[in-house]
N, C-alpha and C. Protein backbone atom coordinates (compact mmCIF):
# COMPACT_ATOMS: atom_id res chain seq x y z
N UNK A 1 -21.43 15.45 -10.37
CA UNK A 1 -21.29 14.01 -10.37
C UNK A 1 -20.49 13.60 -9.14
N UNK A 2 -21.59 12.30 -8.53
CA UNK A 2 -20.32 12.04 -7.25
C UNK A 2 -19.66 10.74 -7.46
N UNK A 3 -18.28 10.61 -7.40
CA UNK A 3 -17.64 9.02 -8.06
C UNK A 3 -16.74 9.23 -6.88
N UNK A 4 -16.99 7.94 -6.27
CA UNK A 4 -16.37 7.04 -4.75
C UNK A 4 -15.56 6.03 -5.55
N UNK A 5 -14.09 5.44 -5.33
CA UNK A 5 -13.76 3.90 -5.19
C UNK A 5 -14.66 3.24 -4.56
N UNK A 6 -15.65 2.25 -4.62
CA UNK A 6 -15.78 1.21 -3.47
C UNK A 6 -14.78 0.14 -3.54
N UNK A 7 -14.44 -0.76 -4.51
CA UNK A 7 -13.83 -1.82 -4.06
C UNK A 7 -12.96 -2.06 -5.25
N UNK A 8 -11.65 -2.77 -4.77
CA UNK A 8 -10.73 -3.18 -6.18
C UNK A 8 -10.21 -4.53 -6.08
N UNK A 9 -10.01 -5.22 -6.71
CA UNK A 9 -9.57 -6.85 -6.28
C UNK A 9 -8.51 -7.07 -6.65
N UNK A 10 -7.81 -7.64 -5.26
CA UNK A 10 -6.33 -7.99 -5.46
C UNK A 10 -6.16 -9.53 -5.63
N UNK A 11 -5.46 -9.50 -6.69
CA UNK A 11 -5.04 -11.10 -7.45
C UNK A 11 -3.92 -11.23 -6.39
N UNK A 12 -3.57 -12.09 -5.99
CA UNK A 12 -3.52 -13.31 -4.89
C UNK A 12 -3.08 -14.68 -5.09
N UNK A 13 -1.86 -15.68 -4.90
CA UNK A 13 -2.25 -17.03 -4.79
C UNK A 13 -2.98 -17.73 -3.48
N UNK A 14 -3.03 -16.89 -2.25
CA UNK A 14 -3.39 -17.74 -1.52
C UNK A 14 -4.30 -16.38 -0.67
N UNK A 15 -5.34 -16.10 -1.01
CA UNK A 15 -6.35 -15.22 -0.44
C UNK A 15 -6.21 -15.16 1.06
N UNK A 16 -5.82 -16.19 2.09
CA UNK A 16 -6.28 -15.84 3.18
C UNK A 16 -5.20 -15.41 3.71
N UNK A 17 -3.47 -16.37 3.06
CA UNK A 17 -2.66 -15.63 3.45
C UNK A 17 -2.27 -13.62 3.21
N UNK A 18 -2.45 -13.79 2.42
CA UNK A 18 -2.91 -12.14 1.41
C UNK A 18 -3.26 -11.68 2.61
N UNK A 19 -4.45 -11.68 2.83
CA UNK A 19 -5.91 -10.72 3.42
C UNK A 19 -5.18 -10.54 4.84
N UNK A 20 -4.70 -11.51 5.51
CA UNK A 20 -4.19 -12.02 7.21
C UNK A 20 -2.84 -11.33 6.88
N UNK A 21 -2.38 -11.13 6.09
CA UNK A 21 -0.72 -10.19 6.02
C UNK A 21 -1.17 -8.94 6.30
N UNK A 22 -2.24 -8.17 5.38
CA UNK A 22 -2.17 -6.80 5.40
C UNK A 22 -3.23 -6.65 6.20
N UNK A 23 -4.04 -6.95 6.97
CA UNK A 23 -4.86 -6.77 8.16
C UNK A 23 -4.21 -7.05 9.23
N UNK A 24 -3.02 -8.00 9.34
CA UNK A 24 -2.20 -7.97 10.47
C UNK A 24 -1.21 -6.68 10.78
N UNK A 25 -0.79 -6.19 9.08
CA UNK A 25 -0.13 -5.28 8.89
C UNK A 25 -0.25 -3.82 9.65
N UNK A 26 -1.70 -3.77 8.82
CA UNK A 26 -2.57 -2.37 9.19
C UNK A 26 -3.23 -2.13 10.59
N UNK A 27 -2.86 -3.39 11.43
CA UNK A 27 -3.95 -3.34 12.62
C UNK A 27 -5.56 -3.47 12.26
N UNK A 28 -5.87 -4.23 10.97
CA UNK A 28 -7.45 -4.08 10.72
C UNK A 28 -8.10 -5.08 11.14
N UNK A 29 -9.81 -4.70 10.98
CA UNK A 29 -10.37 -6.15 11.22
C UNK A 29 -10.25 -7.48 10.52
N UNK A 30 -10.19 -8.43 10.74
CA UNK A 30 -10.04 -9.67 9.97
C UNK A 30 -11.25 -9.64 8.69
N UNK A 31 -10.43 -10.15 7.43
CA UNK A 31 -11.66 -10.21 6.31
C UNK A 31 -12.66 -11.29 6.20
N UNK A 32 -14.04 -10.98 5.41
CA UNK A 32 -14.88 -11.60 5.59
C UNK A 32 -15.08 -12.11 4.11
N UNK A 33 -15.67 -13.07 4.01
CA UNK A 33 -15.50 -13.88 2.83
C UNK A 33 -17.16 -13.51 2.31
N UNK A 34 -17.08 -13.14 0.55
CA UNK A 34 -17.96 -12.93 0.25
C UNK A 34 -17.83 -13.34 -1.43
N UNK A 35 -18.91 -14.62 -1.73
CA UNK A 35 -18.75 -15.63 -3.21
C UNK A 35 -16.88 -16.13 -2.81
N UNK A 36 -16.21 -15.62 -3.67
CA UNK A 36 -15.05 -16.38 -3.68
C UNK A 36 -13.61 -15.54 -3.38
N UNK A 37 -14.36 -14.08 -2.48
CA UNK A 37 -13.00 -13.45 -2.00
C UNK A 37 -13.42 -13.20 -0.84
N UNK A 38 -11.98 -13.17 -0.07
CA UNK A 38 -11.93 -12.25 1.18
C UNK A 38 -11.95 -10.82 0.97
N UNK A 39 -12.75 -10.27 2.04
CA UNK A 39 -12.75 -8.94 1.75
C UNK A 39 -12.03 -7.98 3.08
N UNK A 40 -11.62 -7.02 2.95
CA UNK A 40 -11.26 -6.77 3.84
C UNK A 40 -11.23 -5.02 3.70
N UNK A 41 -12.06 -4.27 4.63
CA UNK A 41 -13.00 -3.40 4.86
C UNK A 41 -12.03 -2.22 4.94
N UNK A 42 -12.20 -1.17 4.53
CA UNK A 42 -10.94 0.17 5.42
C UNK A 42 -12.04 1.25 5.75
N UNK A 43 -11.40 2.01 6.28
CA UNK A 43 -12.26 2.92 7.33
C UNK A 43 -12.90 3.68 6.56
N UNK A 44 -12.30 4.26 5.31
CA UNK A 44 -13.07 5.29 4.48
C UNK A 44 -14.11 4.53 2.79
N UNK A 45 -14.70 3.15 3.14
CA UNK A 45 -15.81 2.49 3.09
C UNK A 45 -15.33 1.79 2.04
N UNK A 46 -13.95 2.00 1.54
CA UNK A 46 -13.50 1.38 0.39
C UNK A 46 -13.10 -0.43 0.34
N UNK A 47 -13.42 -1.67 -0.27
CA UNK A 47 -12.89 -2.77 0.36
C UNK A 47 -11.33 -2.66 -0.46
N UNK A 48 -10.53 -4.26 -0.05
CA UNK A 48 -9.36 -4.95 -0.90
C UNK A 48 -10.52 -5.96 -1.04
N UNK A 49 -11.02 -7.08 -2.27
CA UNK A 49 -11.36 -7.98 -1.95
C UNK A 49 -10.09 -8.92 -2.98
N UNK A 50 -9.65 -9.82 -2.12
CA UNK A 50 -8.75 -10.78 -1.87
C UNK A 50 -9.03 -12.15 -2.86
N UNK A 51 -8.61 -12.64 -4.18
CA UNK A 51 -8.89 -13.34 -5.29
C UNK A 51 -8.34 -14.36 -5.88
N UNK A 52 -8.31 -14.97 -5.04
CA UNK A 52 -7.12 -16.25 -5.95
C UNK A 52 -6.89 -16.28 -7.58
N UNK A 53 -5.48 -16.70 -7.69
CA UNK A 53 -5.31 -16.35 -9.49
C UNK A 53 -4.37 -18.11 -9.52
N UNK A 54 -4.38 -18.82 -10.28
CA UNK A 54 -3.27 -19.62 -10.59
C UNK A 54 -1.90 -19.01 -11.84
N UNK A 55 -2.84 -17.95 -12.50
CA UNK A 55 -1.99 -17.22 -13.32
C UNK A 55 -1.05 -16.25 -12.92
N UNK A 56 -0.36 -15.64 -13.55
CA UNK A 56 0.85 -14.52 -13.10
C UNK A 56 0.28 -13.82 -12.66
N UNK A 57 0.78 -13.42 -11.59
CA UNK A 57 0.08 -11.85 -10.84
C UNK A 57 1.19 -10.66 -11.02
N UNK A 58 0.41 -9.85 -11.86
CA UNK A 58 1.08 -8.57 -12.06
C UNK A 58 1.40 -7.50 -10.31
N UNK A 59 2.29 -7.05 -10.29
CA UNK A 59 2.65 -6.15 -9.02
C UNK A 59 1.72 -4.97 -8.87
N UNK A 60 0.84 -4.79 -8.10
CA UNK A 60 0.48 -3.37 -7.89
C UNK A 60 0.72 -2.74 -6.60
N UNK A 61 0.51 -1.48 -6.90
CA UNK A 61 0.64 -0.70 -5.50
C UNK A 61 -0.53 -0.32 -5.06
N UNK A 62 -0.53 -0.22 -3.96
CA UNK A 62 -1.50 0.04 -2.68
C UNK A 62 -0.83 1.08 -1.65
N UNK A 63 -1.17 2.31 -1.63
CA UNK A 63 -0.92 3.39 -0.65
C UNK A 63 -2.17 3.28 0.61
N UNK A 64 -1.89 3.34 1.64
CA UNK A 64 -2.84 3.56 2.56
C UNK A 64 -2.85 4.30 3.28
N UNK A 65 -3.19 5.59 3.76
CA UNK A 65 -3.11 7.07 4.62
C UNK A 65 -3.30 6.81 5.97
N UNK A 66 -2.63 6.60 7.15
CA UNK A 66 -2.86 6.16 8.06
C UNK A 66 -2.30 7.33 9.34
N UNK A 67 -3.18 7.37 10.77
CA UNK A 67 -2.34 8.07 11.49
C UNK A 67 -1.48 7.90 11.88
N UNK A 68 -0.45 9.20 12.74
CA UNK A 68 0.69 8.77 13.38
C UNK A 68 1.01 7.53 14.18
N UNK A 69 0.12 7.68 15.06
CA UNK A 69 0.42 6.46 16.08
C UNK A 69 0.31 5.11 14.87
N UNK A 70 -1.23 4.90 14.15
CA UNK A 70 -0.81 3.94 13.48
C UNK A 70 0.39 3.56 12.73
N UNK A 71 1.20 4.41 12.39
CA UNK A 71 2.24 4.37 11.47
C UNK A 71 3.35 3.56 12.15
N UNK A 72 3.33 4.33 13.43
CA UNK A 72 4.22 3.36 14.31
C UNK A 72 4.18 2.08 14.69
N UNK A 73 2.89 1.80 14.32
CA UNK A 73 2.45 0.07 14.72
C UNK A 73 2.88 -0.40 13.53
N UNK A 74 2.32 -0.09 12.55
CA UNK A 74 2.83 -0.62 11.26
C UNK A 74 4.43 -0.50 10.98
N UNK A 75 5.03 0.04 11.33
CA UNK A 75 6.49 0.47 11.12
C UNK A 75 7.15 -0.68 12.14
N UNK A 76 6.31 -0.86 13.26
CA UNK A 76 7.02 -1.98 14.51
C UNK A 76 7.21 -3.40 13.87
N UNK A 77 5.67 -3.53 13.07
CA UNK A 77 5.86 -5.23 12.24
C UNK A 77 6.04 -4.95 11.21
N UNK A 78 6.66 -3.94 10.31
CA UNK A 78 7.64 -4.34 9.54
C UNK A 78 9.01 -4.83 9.89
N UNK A 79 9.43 -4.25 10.68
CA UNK A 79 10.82 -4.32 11.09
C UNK A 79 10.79 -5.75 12.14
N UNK A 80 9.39 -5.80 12.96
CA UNK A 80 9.76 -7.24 13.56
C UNK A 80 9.69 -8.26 12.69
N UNK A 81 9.05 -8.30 11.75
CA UNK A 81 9.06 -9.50 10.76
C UNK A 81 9.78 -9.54 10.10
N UNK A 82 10.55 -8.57 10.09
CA UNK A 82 12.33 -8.53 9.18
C UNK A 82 12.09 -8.28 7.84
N UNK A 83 11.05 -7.59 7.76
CA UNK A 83 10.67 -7.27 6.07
C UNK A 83 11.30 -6.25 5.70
N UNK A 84 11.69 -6.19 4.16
CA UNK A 84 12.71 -5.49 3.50
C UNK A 84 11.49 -3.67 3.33
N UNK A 85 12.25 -2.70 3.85
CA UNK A 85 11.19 -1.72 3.57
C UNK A 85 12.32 -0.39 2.89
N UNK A 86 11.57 0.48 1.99
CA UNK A 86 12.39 1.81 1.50
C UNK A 86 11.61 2.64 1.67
N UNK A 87 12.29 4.29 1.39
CA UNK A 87 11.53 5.17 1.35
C UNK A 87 10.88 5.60 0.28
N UNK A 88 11.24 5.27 -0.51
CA UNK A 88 10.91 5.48 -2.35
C UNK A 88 10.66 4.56 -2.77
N UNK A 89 9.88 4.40 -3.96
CA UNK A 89 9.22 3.82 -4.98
C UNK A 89 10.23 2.68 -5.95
N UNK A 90 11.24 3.39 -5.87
CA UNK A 90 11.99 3.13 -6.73
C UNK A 90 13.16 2.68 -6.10
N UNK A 91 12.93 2.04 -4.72
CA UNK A 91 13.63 1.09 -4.17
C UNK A 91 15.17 1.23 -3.98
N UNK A 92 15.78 2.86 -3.53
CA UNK A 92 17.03 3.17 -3.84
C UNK A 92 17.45 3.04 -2.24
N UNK A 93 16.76 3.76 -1.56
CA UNK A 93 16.70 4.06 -0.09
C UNK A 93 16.03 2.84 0.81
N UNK A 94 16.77 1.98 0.48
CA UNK A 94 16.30 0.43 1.64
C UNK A 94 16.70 1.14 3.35
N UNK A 95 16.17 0.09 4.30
CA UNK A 95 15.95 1.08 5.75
C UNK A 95 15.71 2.06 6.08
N UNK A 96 15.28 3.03 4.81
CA UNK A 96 14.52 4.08 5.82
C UNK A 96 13.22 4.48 5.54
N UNK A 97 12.50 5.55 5.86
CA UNK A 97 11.65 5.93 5.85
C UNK A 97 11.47 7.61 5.09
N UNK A 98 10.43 7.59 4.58
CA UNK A 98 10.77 8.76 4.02
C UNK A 98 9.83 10.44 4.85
N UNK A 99 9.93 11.33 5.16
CA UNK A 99 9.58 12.42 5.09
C UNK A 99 8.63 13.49 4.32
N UNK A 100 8.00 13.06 3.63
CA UNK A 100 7.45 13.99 2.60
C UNK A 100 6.46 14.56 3.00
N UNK A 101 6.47 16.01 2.70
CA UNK A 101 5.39 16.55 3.24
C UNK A 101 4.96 16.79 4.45
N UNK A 102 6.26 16.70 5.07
CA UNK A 102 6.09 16.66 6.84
C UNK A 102 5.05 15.73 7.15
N UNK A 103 5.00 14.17 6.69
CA UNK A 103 4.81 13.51 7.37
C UNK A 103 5.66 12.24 7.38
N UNK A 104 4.98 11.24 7.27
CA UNK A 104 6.41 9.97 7.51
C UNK A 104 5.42 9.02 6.30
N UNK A 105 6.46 7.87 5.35
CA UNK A 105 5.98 6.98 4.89
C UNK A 105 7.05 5.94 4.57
N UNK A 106 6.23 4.55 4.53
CA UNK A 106 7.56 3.57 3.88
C UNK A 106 6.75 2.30 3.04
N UNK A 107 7.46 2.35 2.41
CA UNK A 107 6.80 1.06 1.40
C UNK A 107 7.35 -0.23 1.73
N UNK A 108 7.00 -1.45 1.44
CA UNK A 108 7.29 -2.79 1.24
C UNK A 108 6.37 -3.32 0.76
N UNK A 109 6.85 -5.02 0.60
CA UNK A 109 6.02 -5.86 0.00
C UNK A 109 4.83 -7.04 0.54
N UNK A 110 3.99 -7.44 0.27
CA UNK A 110 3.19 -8.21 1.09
C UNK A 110 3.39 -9.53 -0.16
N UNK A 111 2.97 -10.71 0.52
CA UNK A 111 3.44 -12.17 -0.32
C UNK A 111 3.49 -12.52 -1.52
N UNK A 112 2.79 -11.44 -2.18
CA UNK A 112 2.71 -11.76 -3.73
C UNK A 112 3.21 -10.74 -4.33
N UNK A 113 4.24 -10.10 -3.84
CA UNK A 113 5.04 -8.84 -4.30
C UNK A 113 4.67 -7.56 -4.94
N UNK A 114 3.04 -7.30 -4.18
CA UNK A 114 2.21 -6.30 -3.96
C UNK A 114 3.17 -4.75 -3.58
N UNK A 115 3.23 -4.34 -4.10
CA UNK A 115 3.97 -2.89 -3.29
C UNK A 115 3.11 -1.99 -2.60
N UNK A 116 3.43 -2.08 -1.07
CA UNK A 116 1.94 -1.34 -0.19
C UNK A 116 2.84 -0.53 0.06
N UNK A 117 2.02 0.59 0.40
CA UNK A 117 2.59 1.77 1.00
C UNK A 117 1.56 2.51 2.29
N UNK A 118 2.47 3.07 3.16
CA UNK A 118 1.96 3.90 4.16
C UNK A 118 2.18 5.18 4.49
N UNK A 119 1.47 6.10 4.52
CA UNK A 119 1.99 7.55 4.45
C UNK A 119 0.96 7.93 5.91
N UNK A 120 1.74 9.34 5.89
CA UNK A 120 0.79 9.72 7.56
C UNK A 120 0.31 11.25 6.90
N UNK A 121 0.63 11.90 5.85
CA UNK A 121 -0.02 13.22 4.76
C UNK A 121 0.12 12.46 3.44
N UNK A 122 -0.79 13.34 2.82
CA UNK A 122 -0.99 12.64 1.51
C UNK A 122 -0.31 13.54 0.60
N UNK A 123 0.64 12.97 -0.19
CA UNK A 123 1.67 13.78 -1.06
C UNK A 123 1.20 14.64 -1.90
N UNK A 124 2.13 15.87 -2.23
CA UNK A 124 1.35 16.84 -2.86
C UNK A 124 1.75 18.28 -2.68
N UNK A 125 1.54 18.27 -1.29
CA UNK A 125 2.09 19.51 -0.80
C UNK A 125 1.88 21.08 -1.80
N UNK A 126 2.97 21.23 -1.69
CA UNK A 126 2.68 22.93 -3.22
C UNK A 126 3.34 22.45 -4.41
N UNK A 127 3.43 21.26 -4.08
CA UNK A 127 3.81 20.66 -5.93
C UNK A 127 2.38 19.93 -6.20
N UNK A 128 2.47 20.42 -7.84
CA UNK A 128 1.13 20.27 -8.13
C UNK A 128 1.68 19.23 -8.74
N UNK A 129 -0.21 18.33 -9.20
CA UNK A 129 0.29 17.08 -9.45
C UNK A 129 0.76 17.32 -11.59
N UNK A 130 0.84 17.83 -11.99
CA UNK A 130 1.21 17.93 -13.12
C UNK A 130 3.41 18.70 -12.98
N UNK A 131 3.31 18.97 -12.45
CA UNK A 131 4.50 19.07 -11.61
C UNK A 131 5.22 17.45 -11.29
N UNK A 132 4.54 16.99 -10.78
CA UNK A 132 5.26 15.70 -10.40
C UNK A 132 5.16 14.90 -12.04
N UNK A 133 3.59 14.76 -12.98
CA UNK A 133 3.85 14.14 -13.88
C UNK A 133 5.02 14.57 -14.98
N UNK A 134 5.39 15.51 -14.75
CA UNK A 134 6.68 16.21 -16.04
C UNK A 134 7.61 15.24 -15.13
N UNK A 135 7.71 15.18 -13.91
CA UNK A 135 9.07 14.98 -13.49
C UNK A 135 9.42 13.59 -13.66
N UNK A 136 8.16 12.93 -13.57
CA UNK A 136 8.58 11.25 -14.06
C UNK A 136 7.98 11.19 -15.38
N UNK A 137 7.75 11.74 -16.35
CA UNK A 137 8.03 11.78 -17.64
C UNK A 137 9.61 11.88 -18.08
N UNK A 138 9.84 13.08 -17.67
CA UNK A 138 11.30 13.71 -17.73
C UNK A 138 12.58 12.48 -17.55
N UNK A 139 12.26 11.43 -16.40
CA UNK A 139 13.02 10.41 -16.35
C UNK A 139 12.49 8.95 -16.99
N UNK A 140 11.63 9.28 -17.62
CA UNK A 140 11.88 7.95 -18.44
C UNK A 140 11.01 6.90 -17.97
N UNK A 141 10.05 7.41 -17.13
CA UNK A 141 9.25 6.93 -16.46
C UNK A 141 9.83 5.93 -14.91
N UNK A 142 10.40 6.80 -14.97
CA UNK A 142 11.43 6.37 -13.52
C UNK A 142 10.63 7.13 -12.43
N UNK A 143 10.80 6.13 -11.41
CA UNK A 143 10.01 7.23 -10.21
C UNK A 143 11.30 7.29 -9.14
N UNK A 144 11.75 8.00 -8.79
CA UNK A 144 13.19 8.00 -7.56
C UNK A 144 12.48 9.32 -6.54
């Protein structure tokens, strides 16, 4: 069986601001509007499409695997836009960046208090992932 993500929709109050944050963010192409979202394309064929809500928007996270050099672009407008960024999940380690896996990542927020993330390896390493689920079981469903 072959099962791809194609697309997931991010609830939003204001779609274009949304879409124009994290395409400015990521260095991507500008999104294209399709019925009543912006969409906005990533390299490995998956969309964000971008959704206006007047209702509460629950927080999700968004990891995005990006190269080195990109990381550094993205790392430049976080810090020029004065946005609050950590290395962890769990928001202990404000200003820095984290290391894992010998590569580099940092999280922050985009306008609707989305938690995006950027990594340059994808976590994992020789900890398996049932390894990591004991460990945030173990705390209570705490992630640090």
């Amino acid at each position: 069986m072959s099962v791809q993500l194609n697309h997931t929709i991010v609830w939003c109050r204001d779609k274009q601001k949304s879409a124009t944050f994290l395409t400015e963010m990521l260095g991507l192409q500008s999104a294209t509007r399709f019925g009543p979202m912006l969409v906005v394309q990533l390299s490995n064929n998956v969309s964000l499409d971008f959704y206006e809500s007047d209702g509460e928007i629950s927080s999700q996270h968004y990891a995005f695997l990006i190269g080195e050099d990109d990381f550094d672009h993205a790392f430049a407008r976080i810090q020029d836009r004065g946005l609050q960024y950590w290395a962890d999940p769990g928001k202990h380690r404000a200003g820095e960046i984290n290391r894992n896996d010998g590569g580099r990542g940092v999280y922050f927020e985009d306008p609707d208090g989305h938690f995006l993330e950027v990594i340059t390896r994808p976590y994992g390493g020789d900890v398996s992932r049932s390894e990591c689920s004991s460990n945030i079981s173990a705390q209570n469903g705490k992630i640090s």
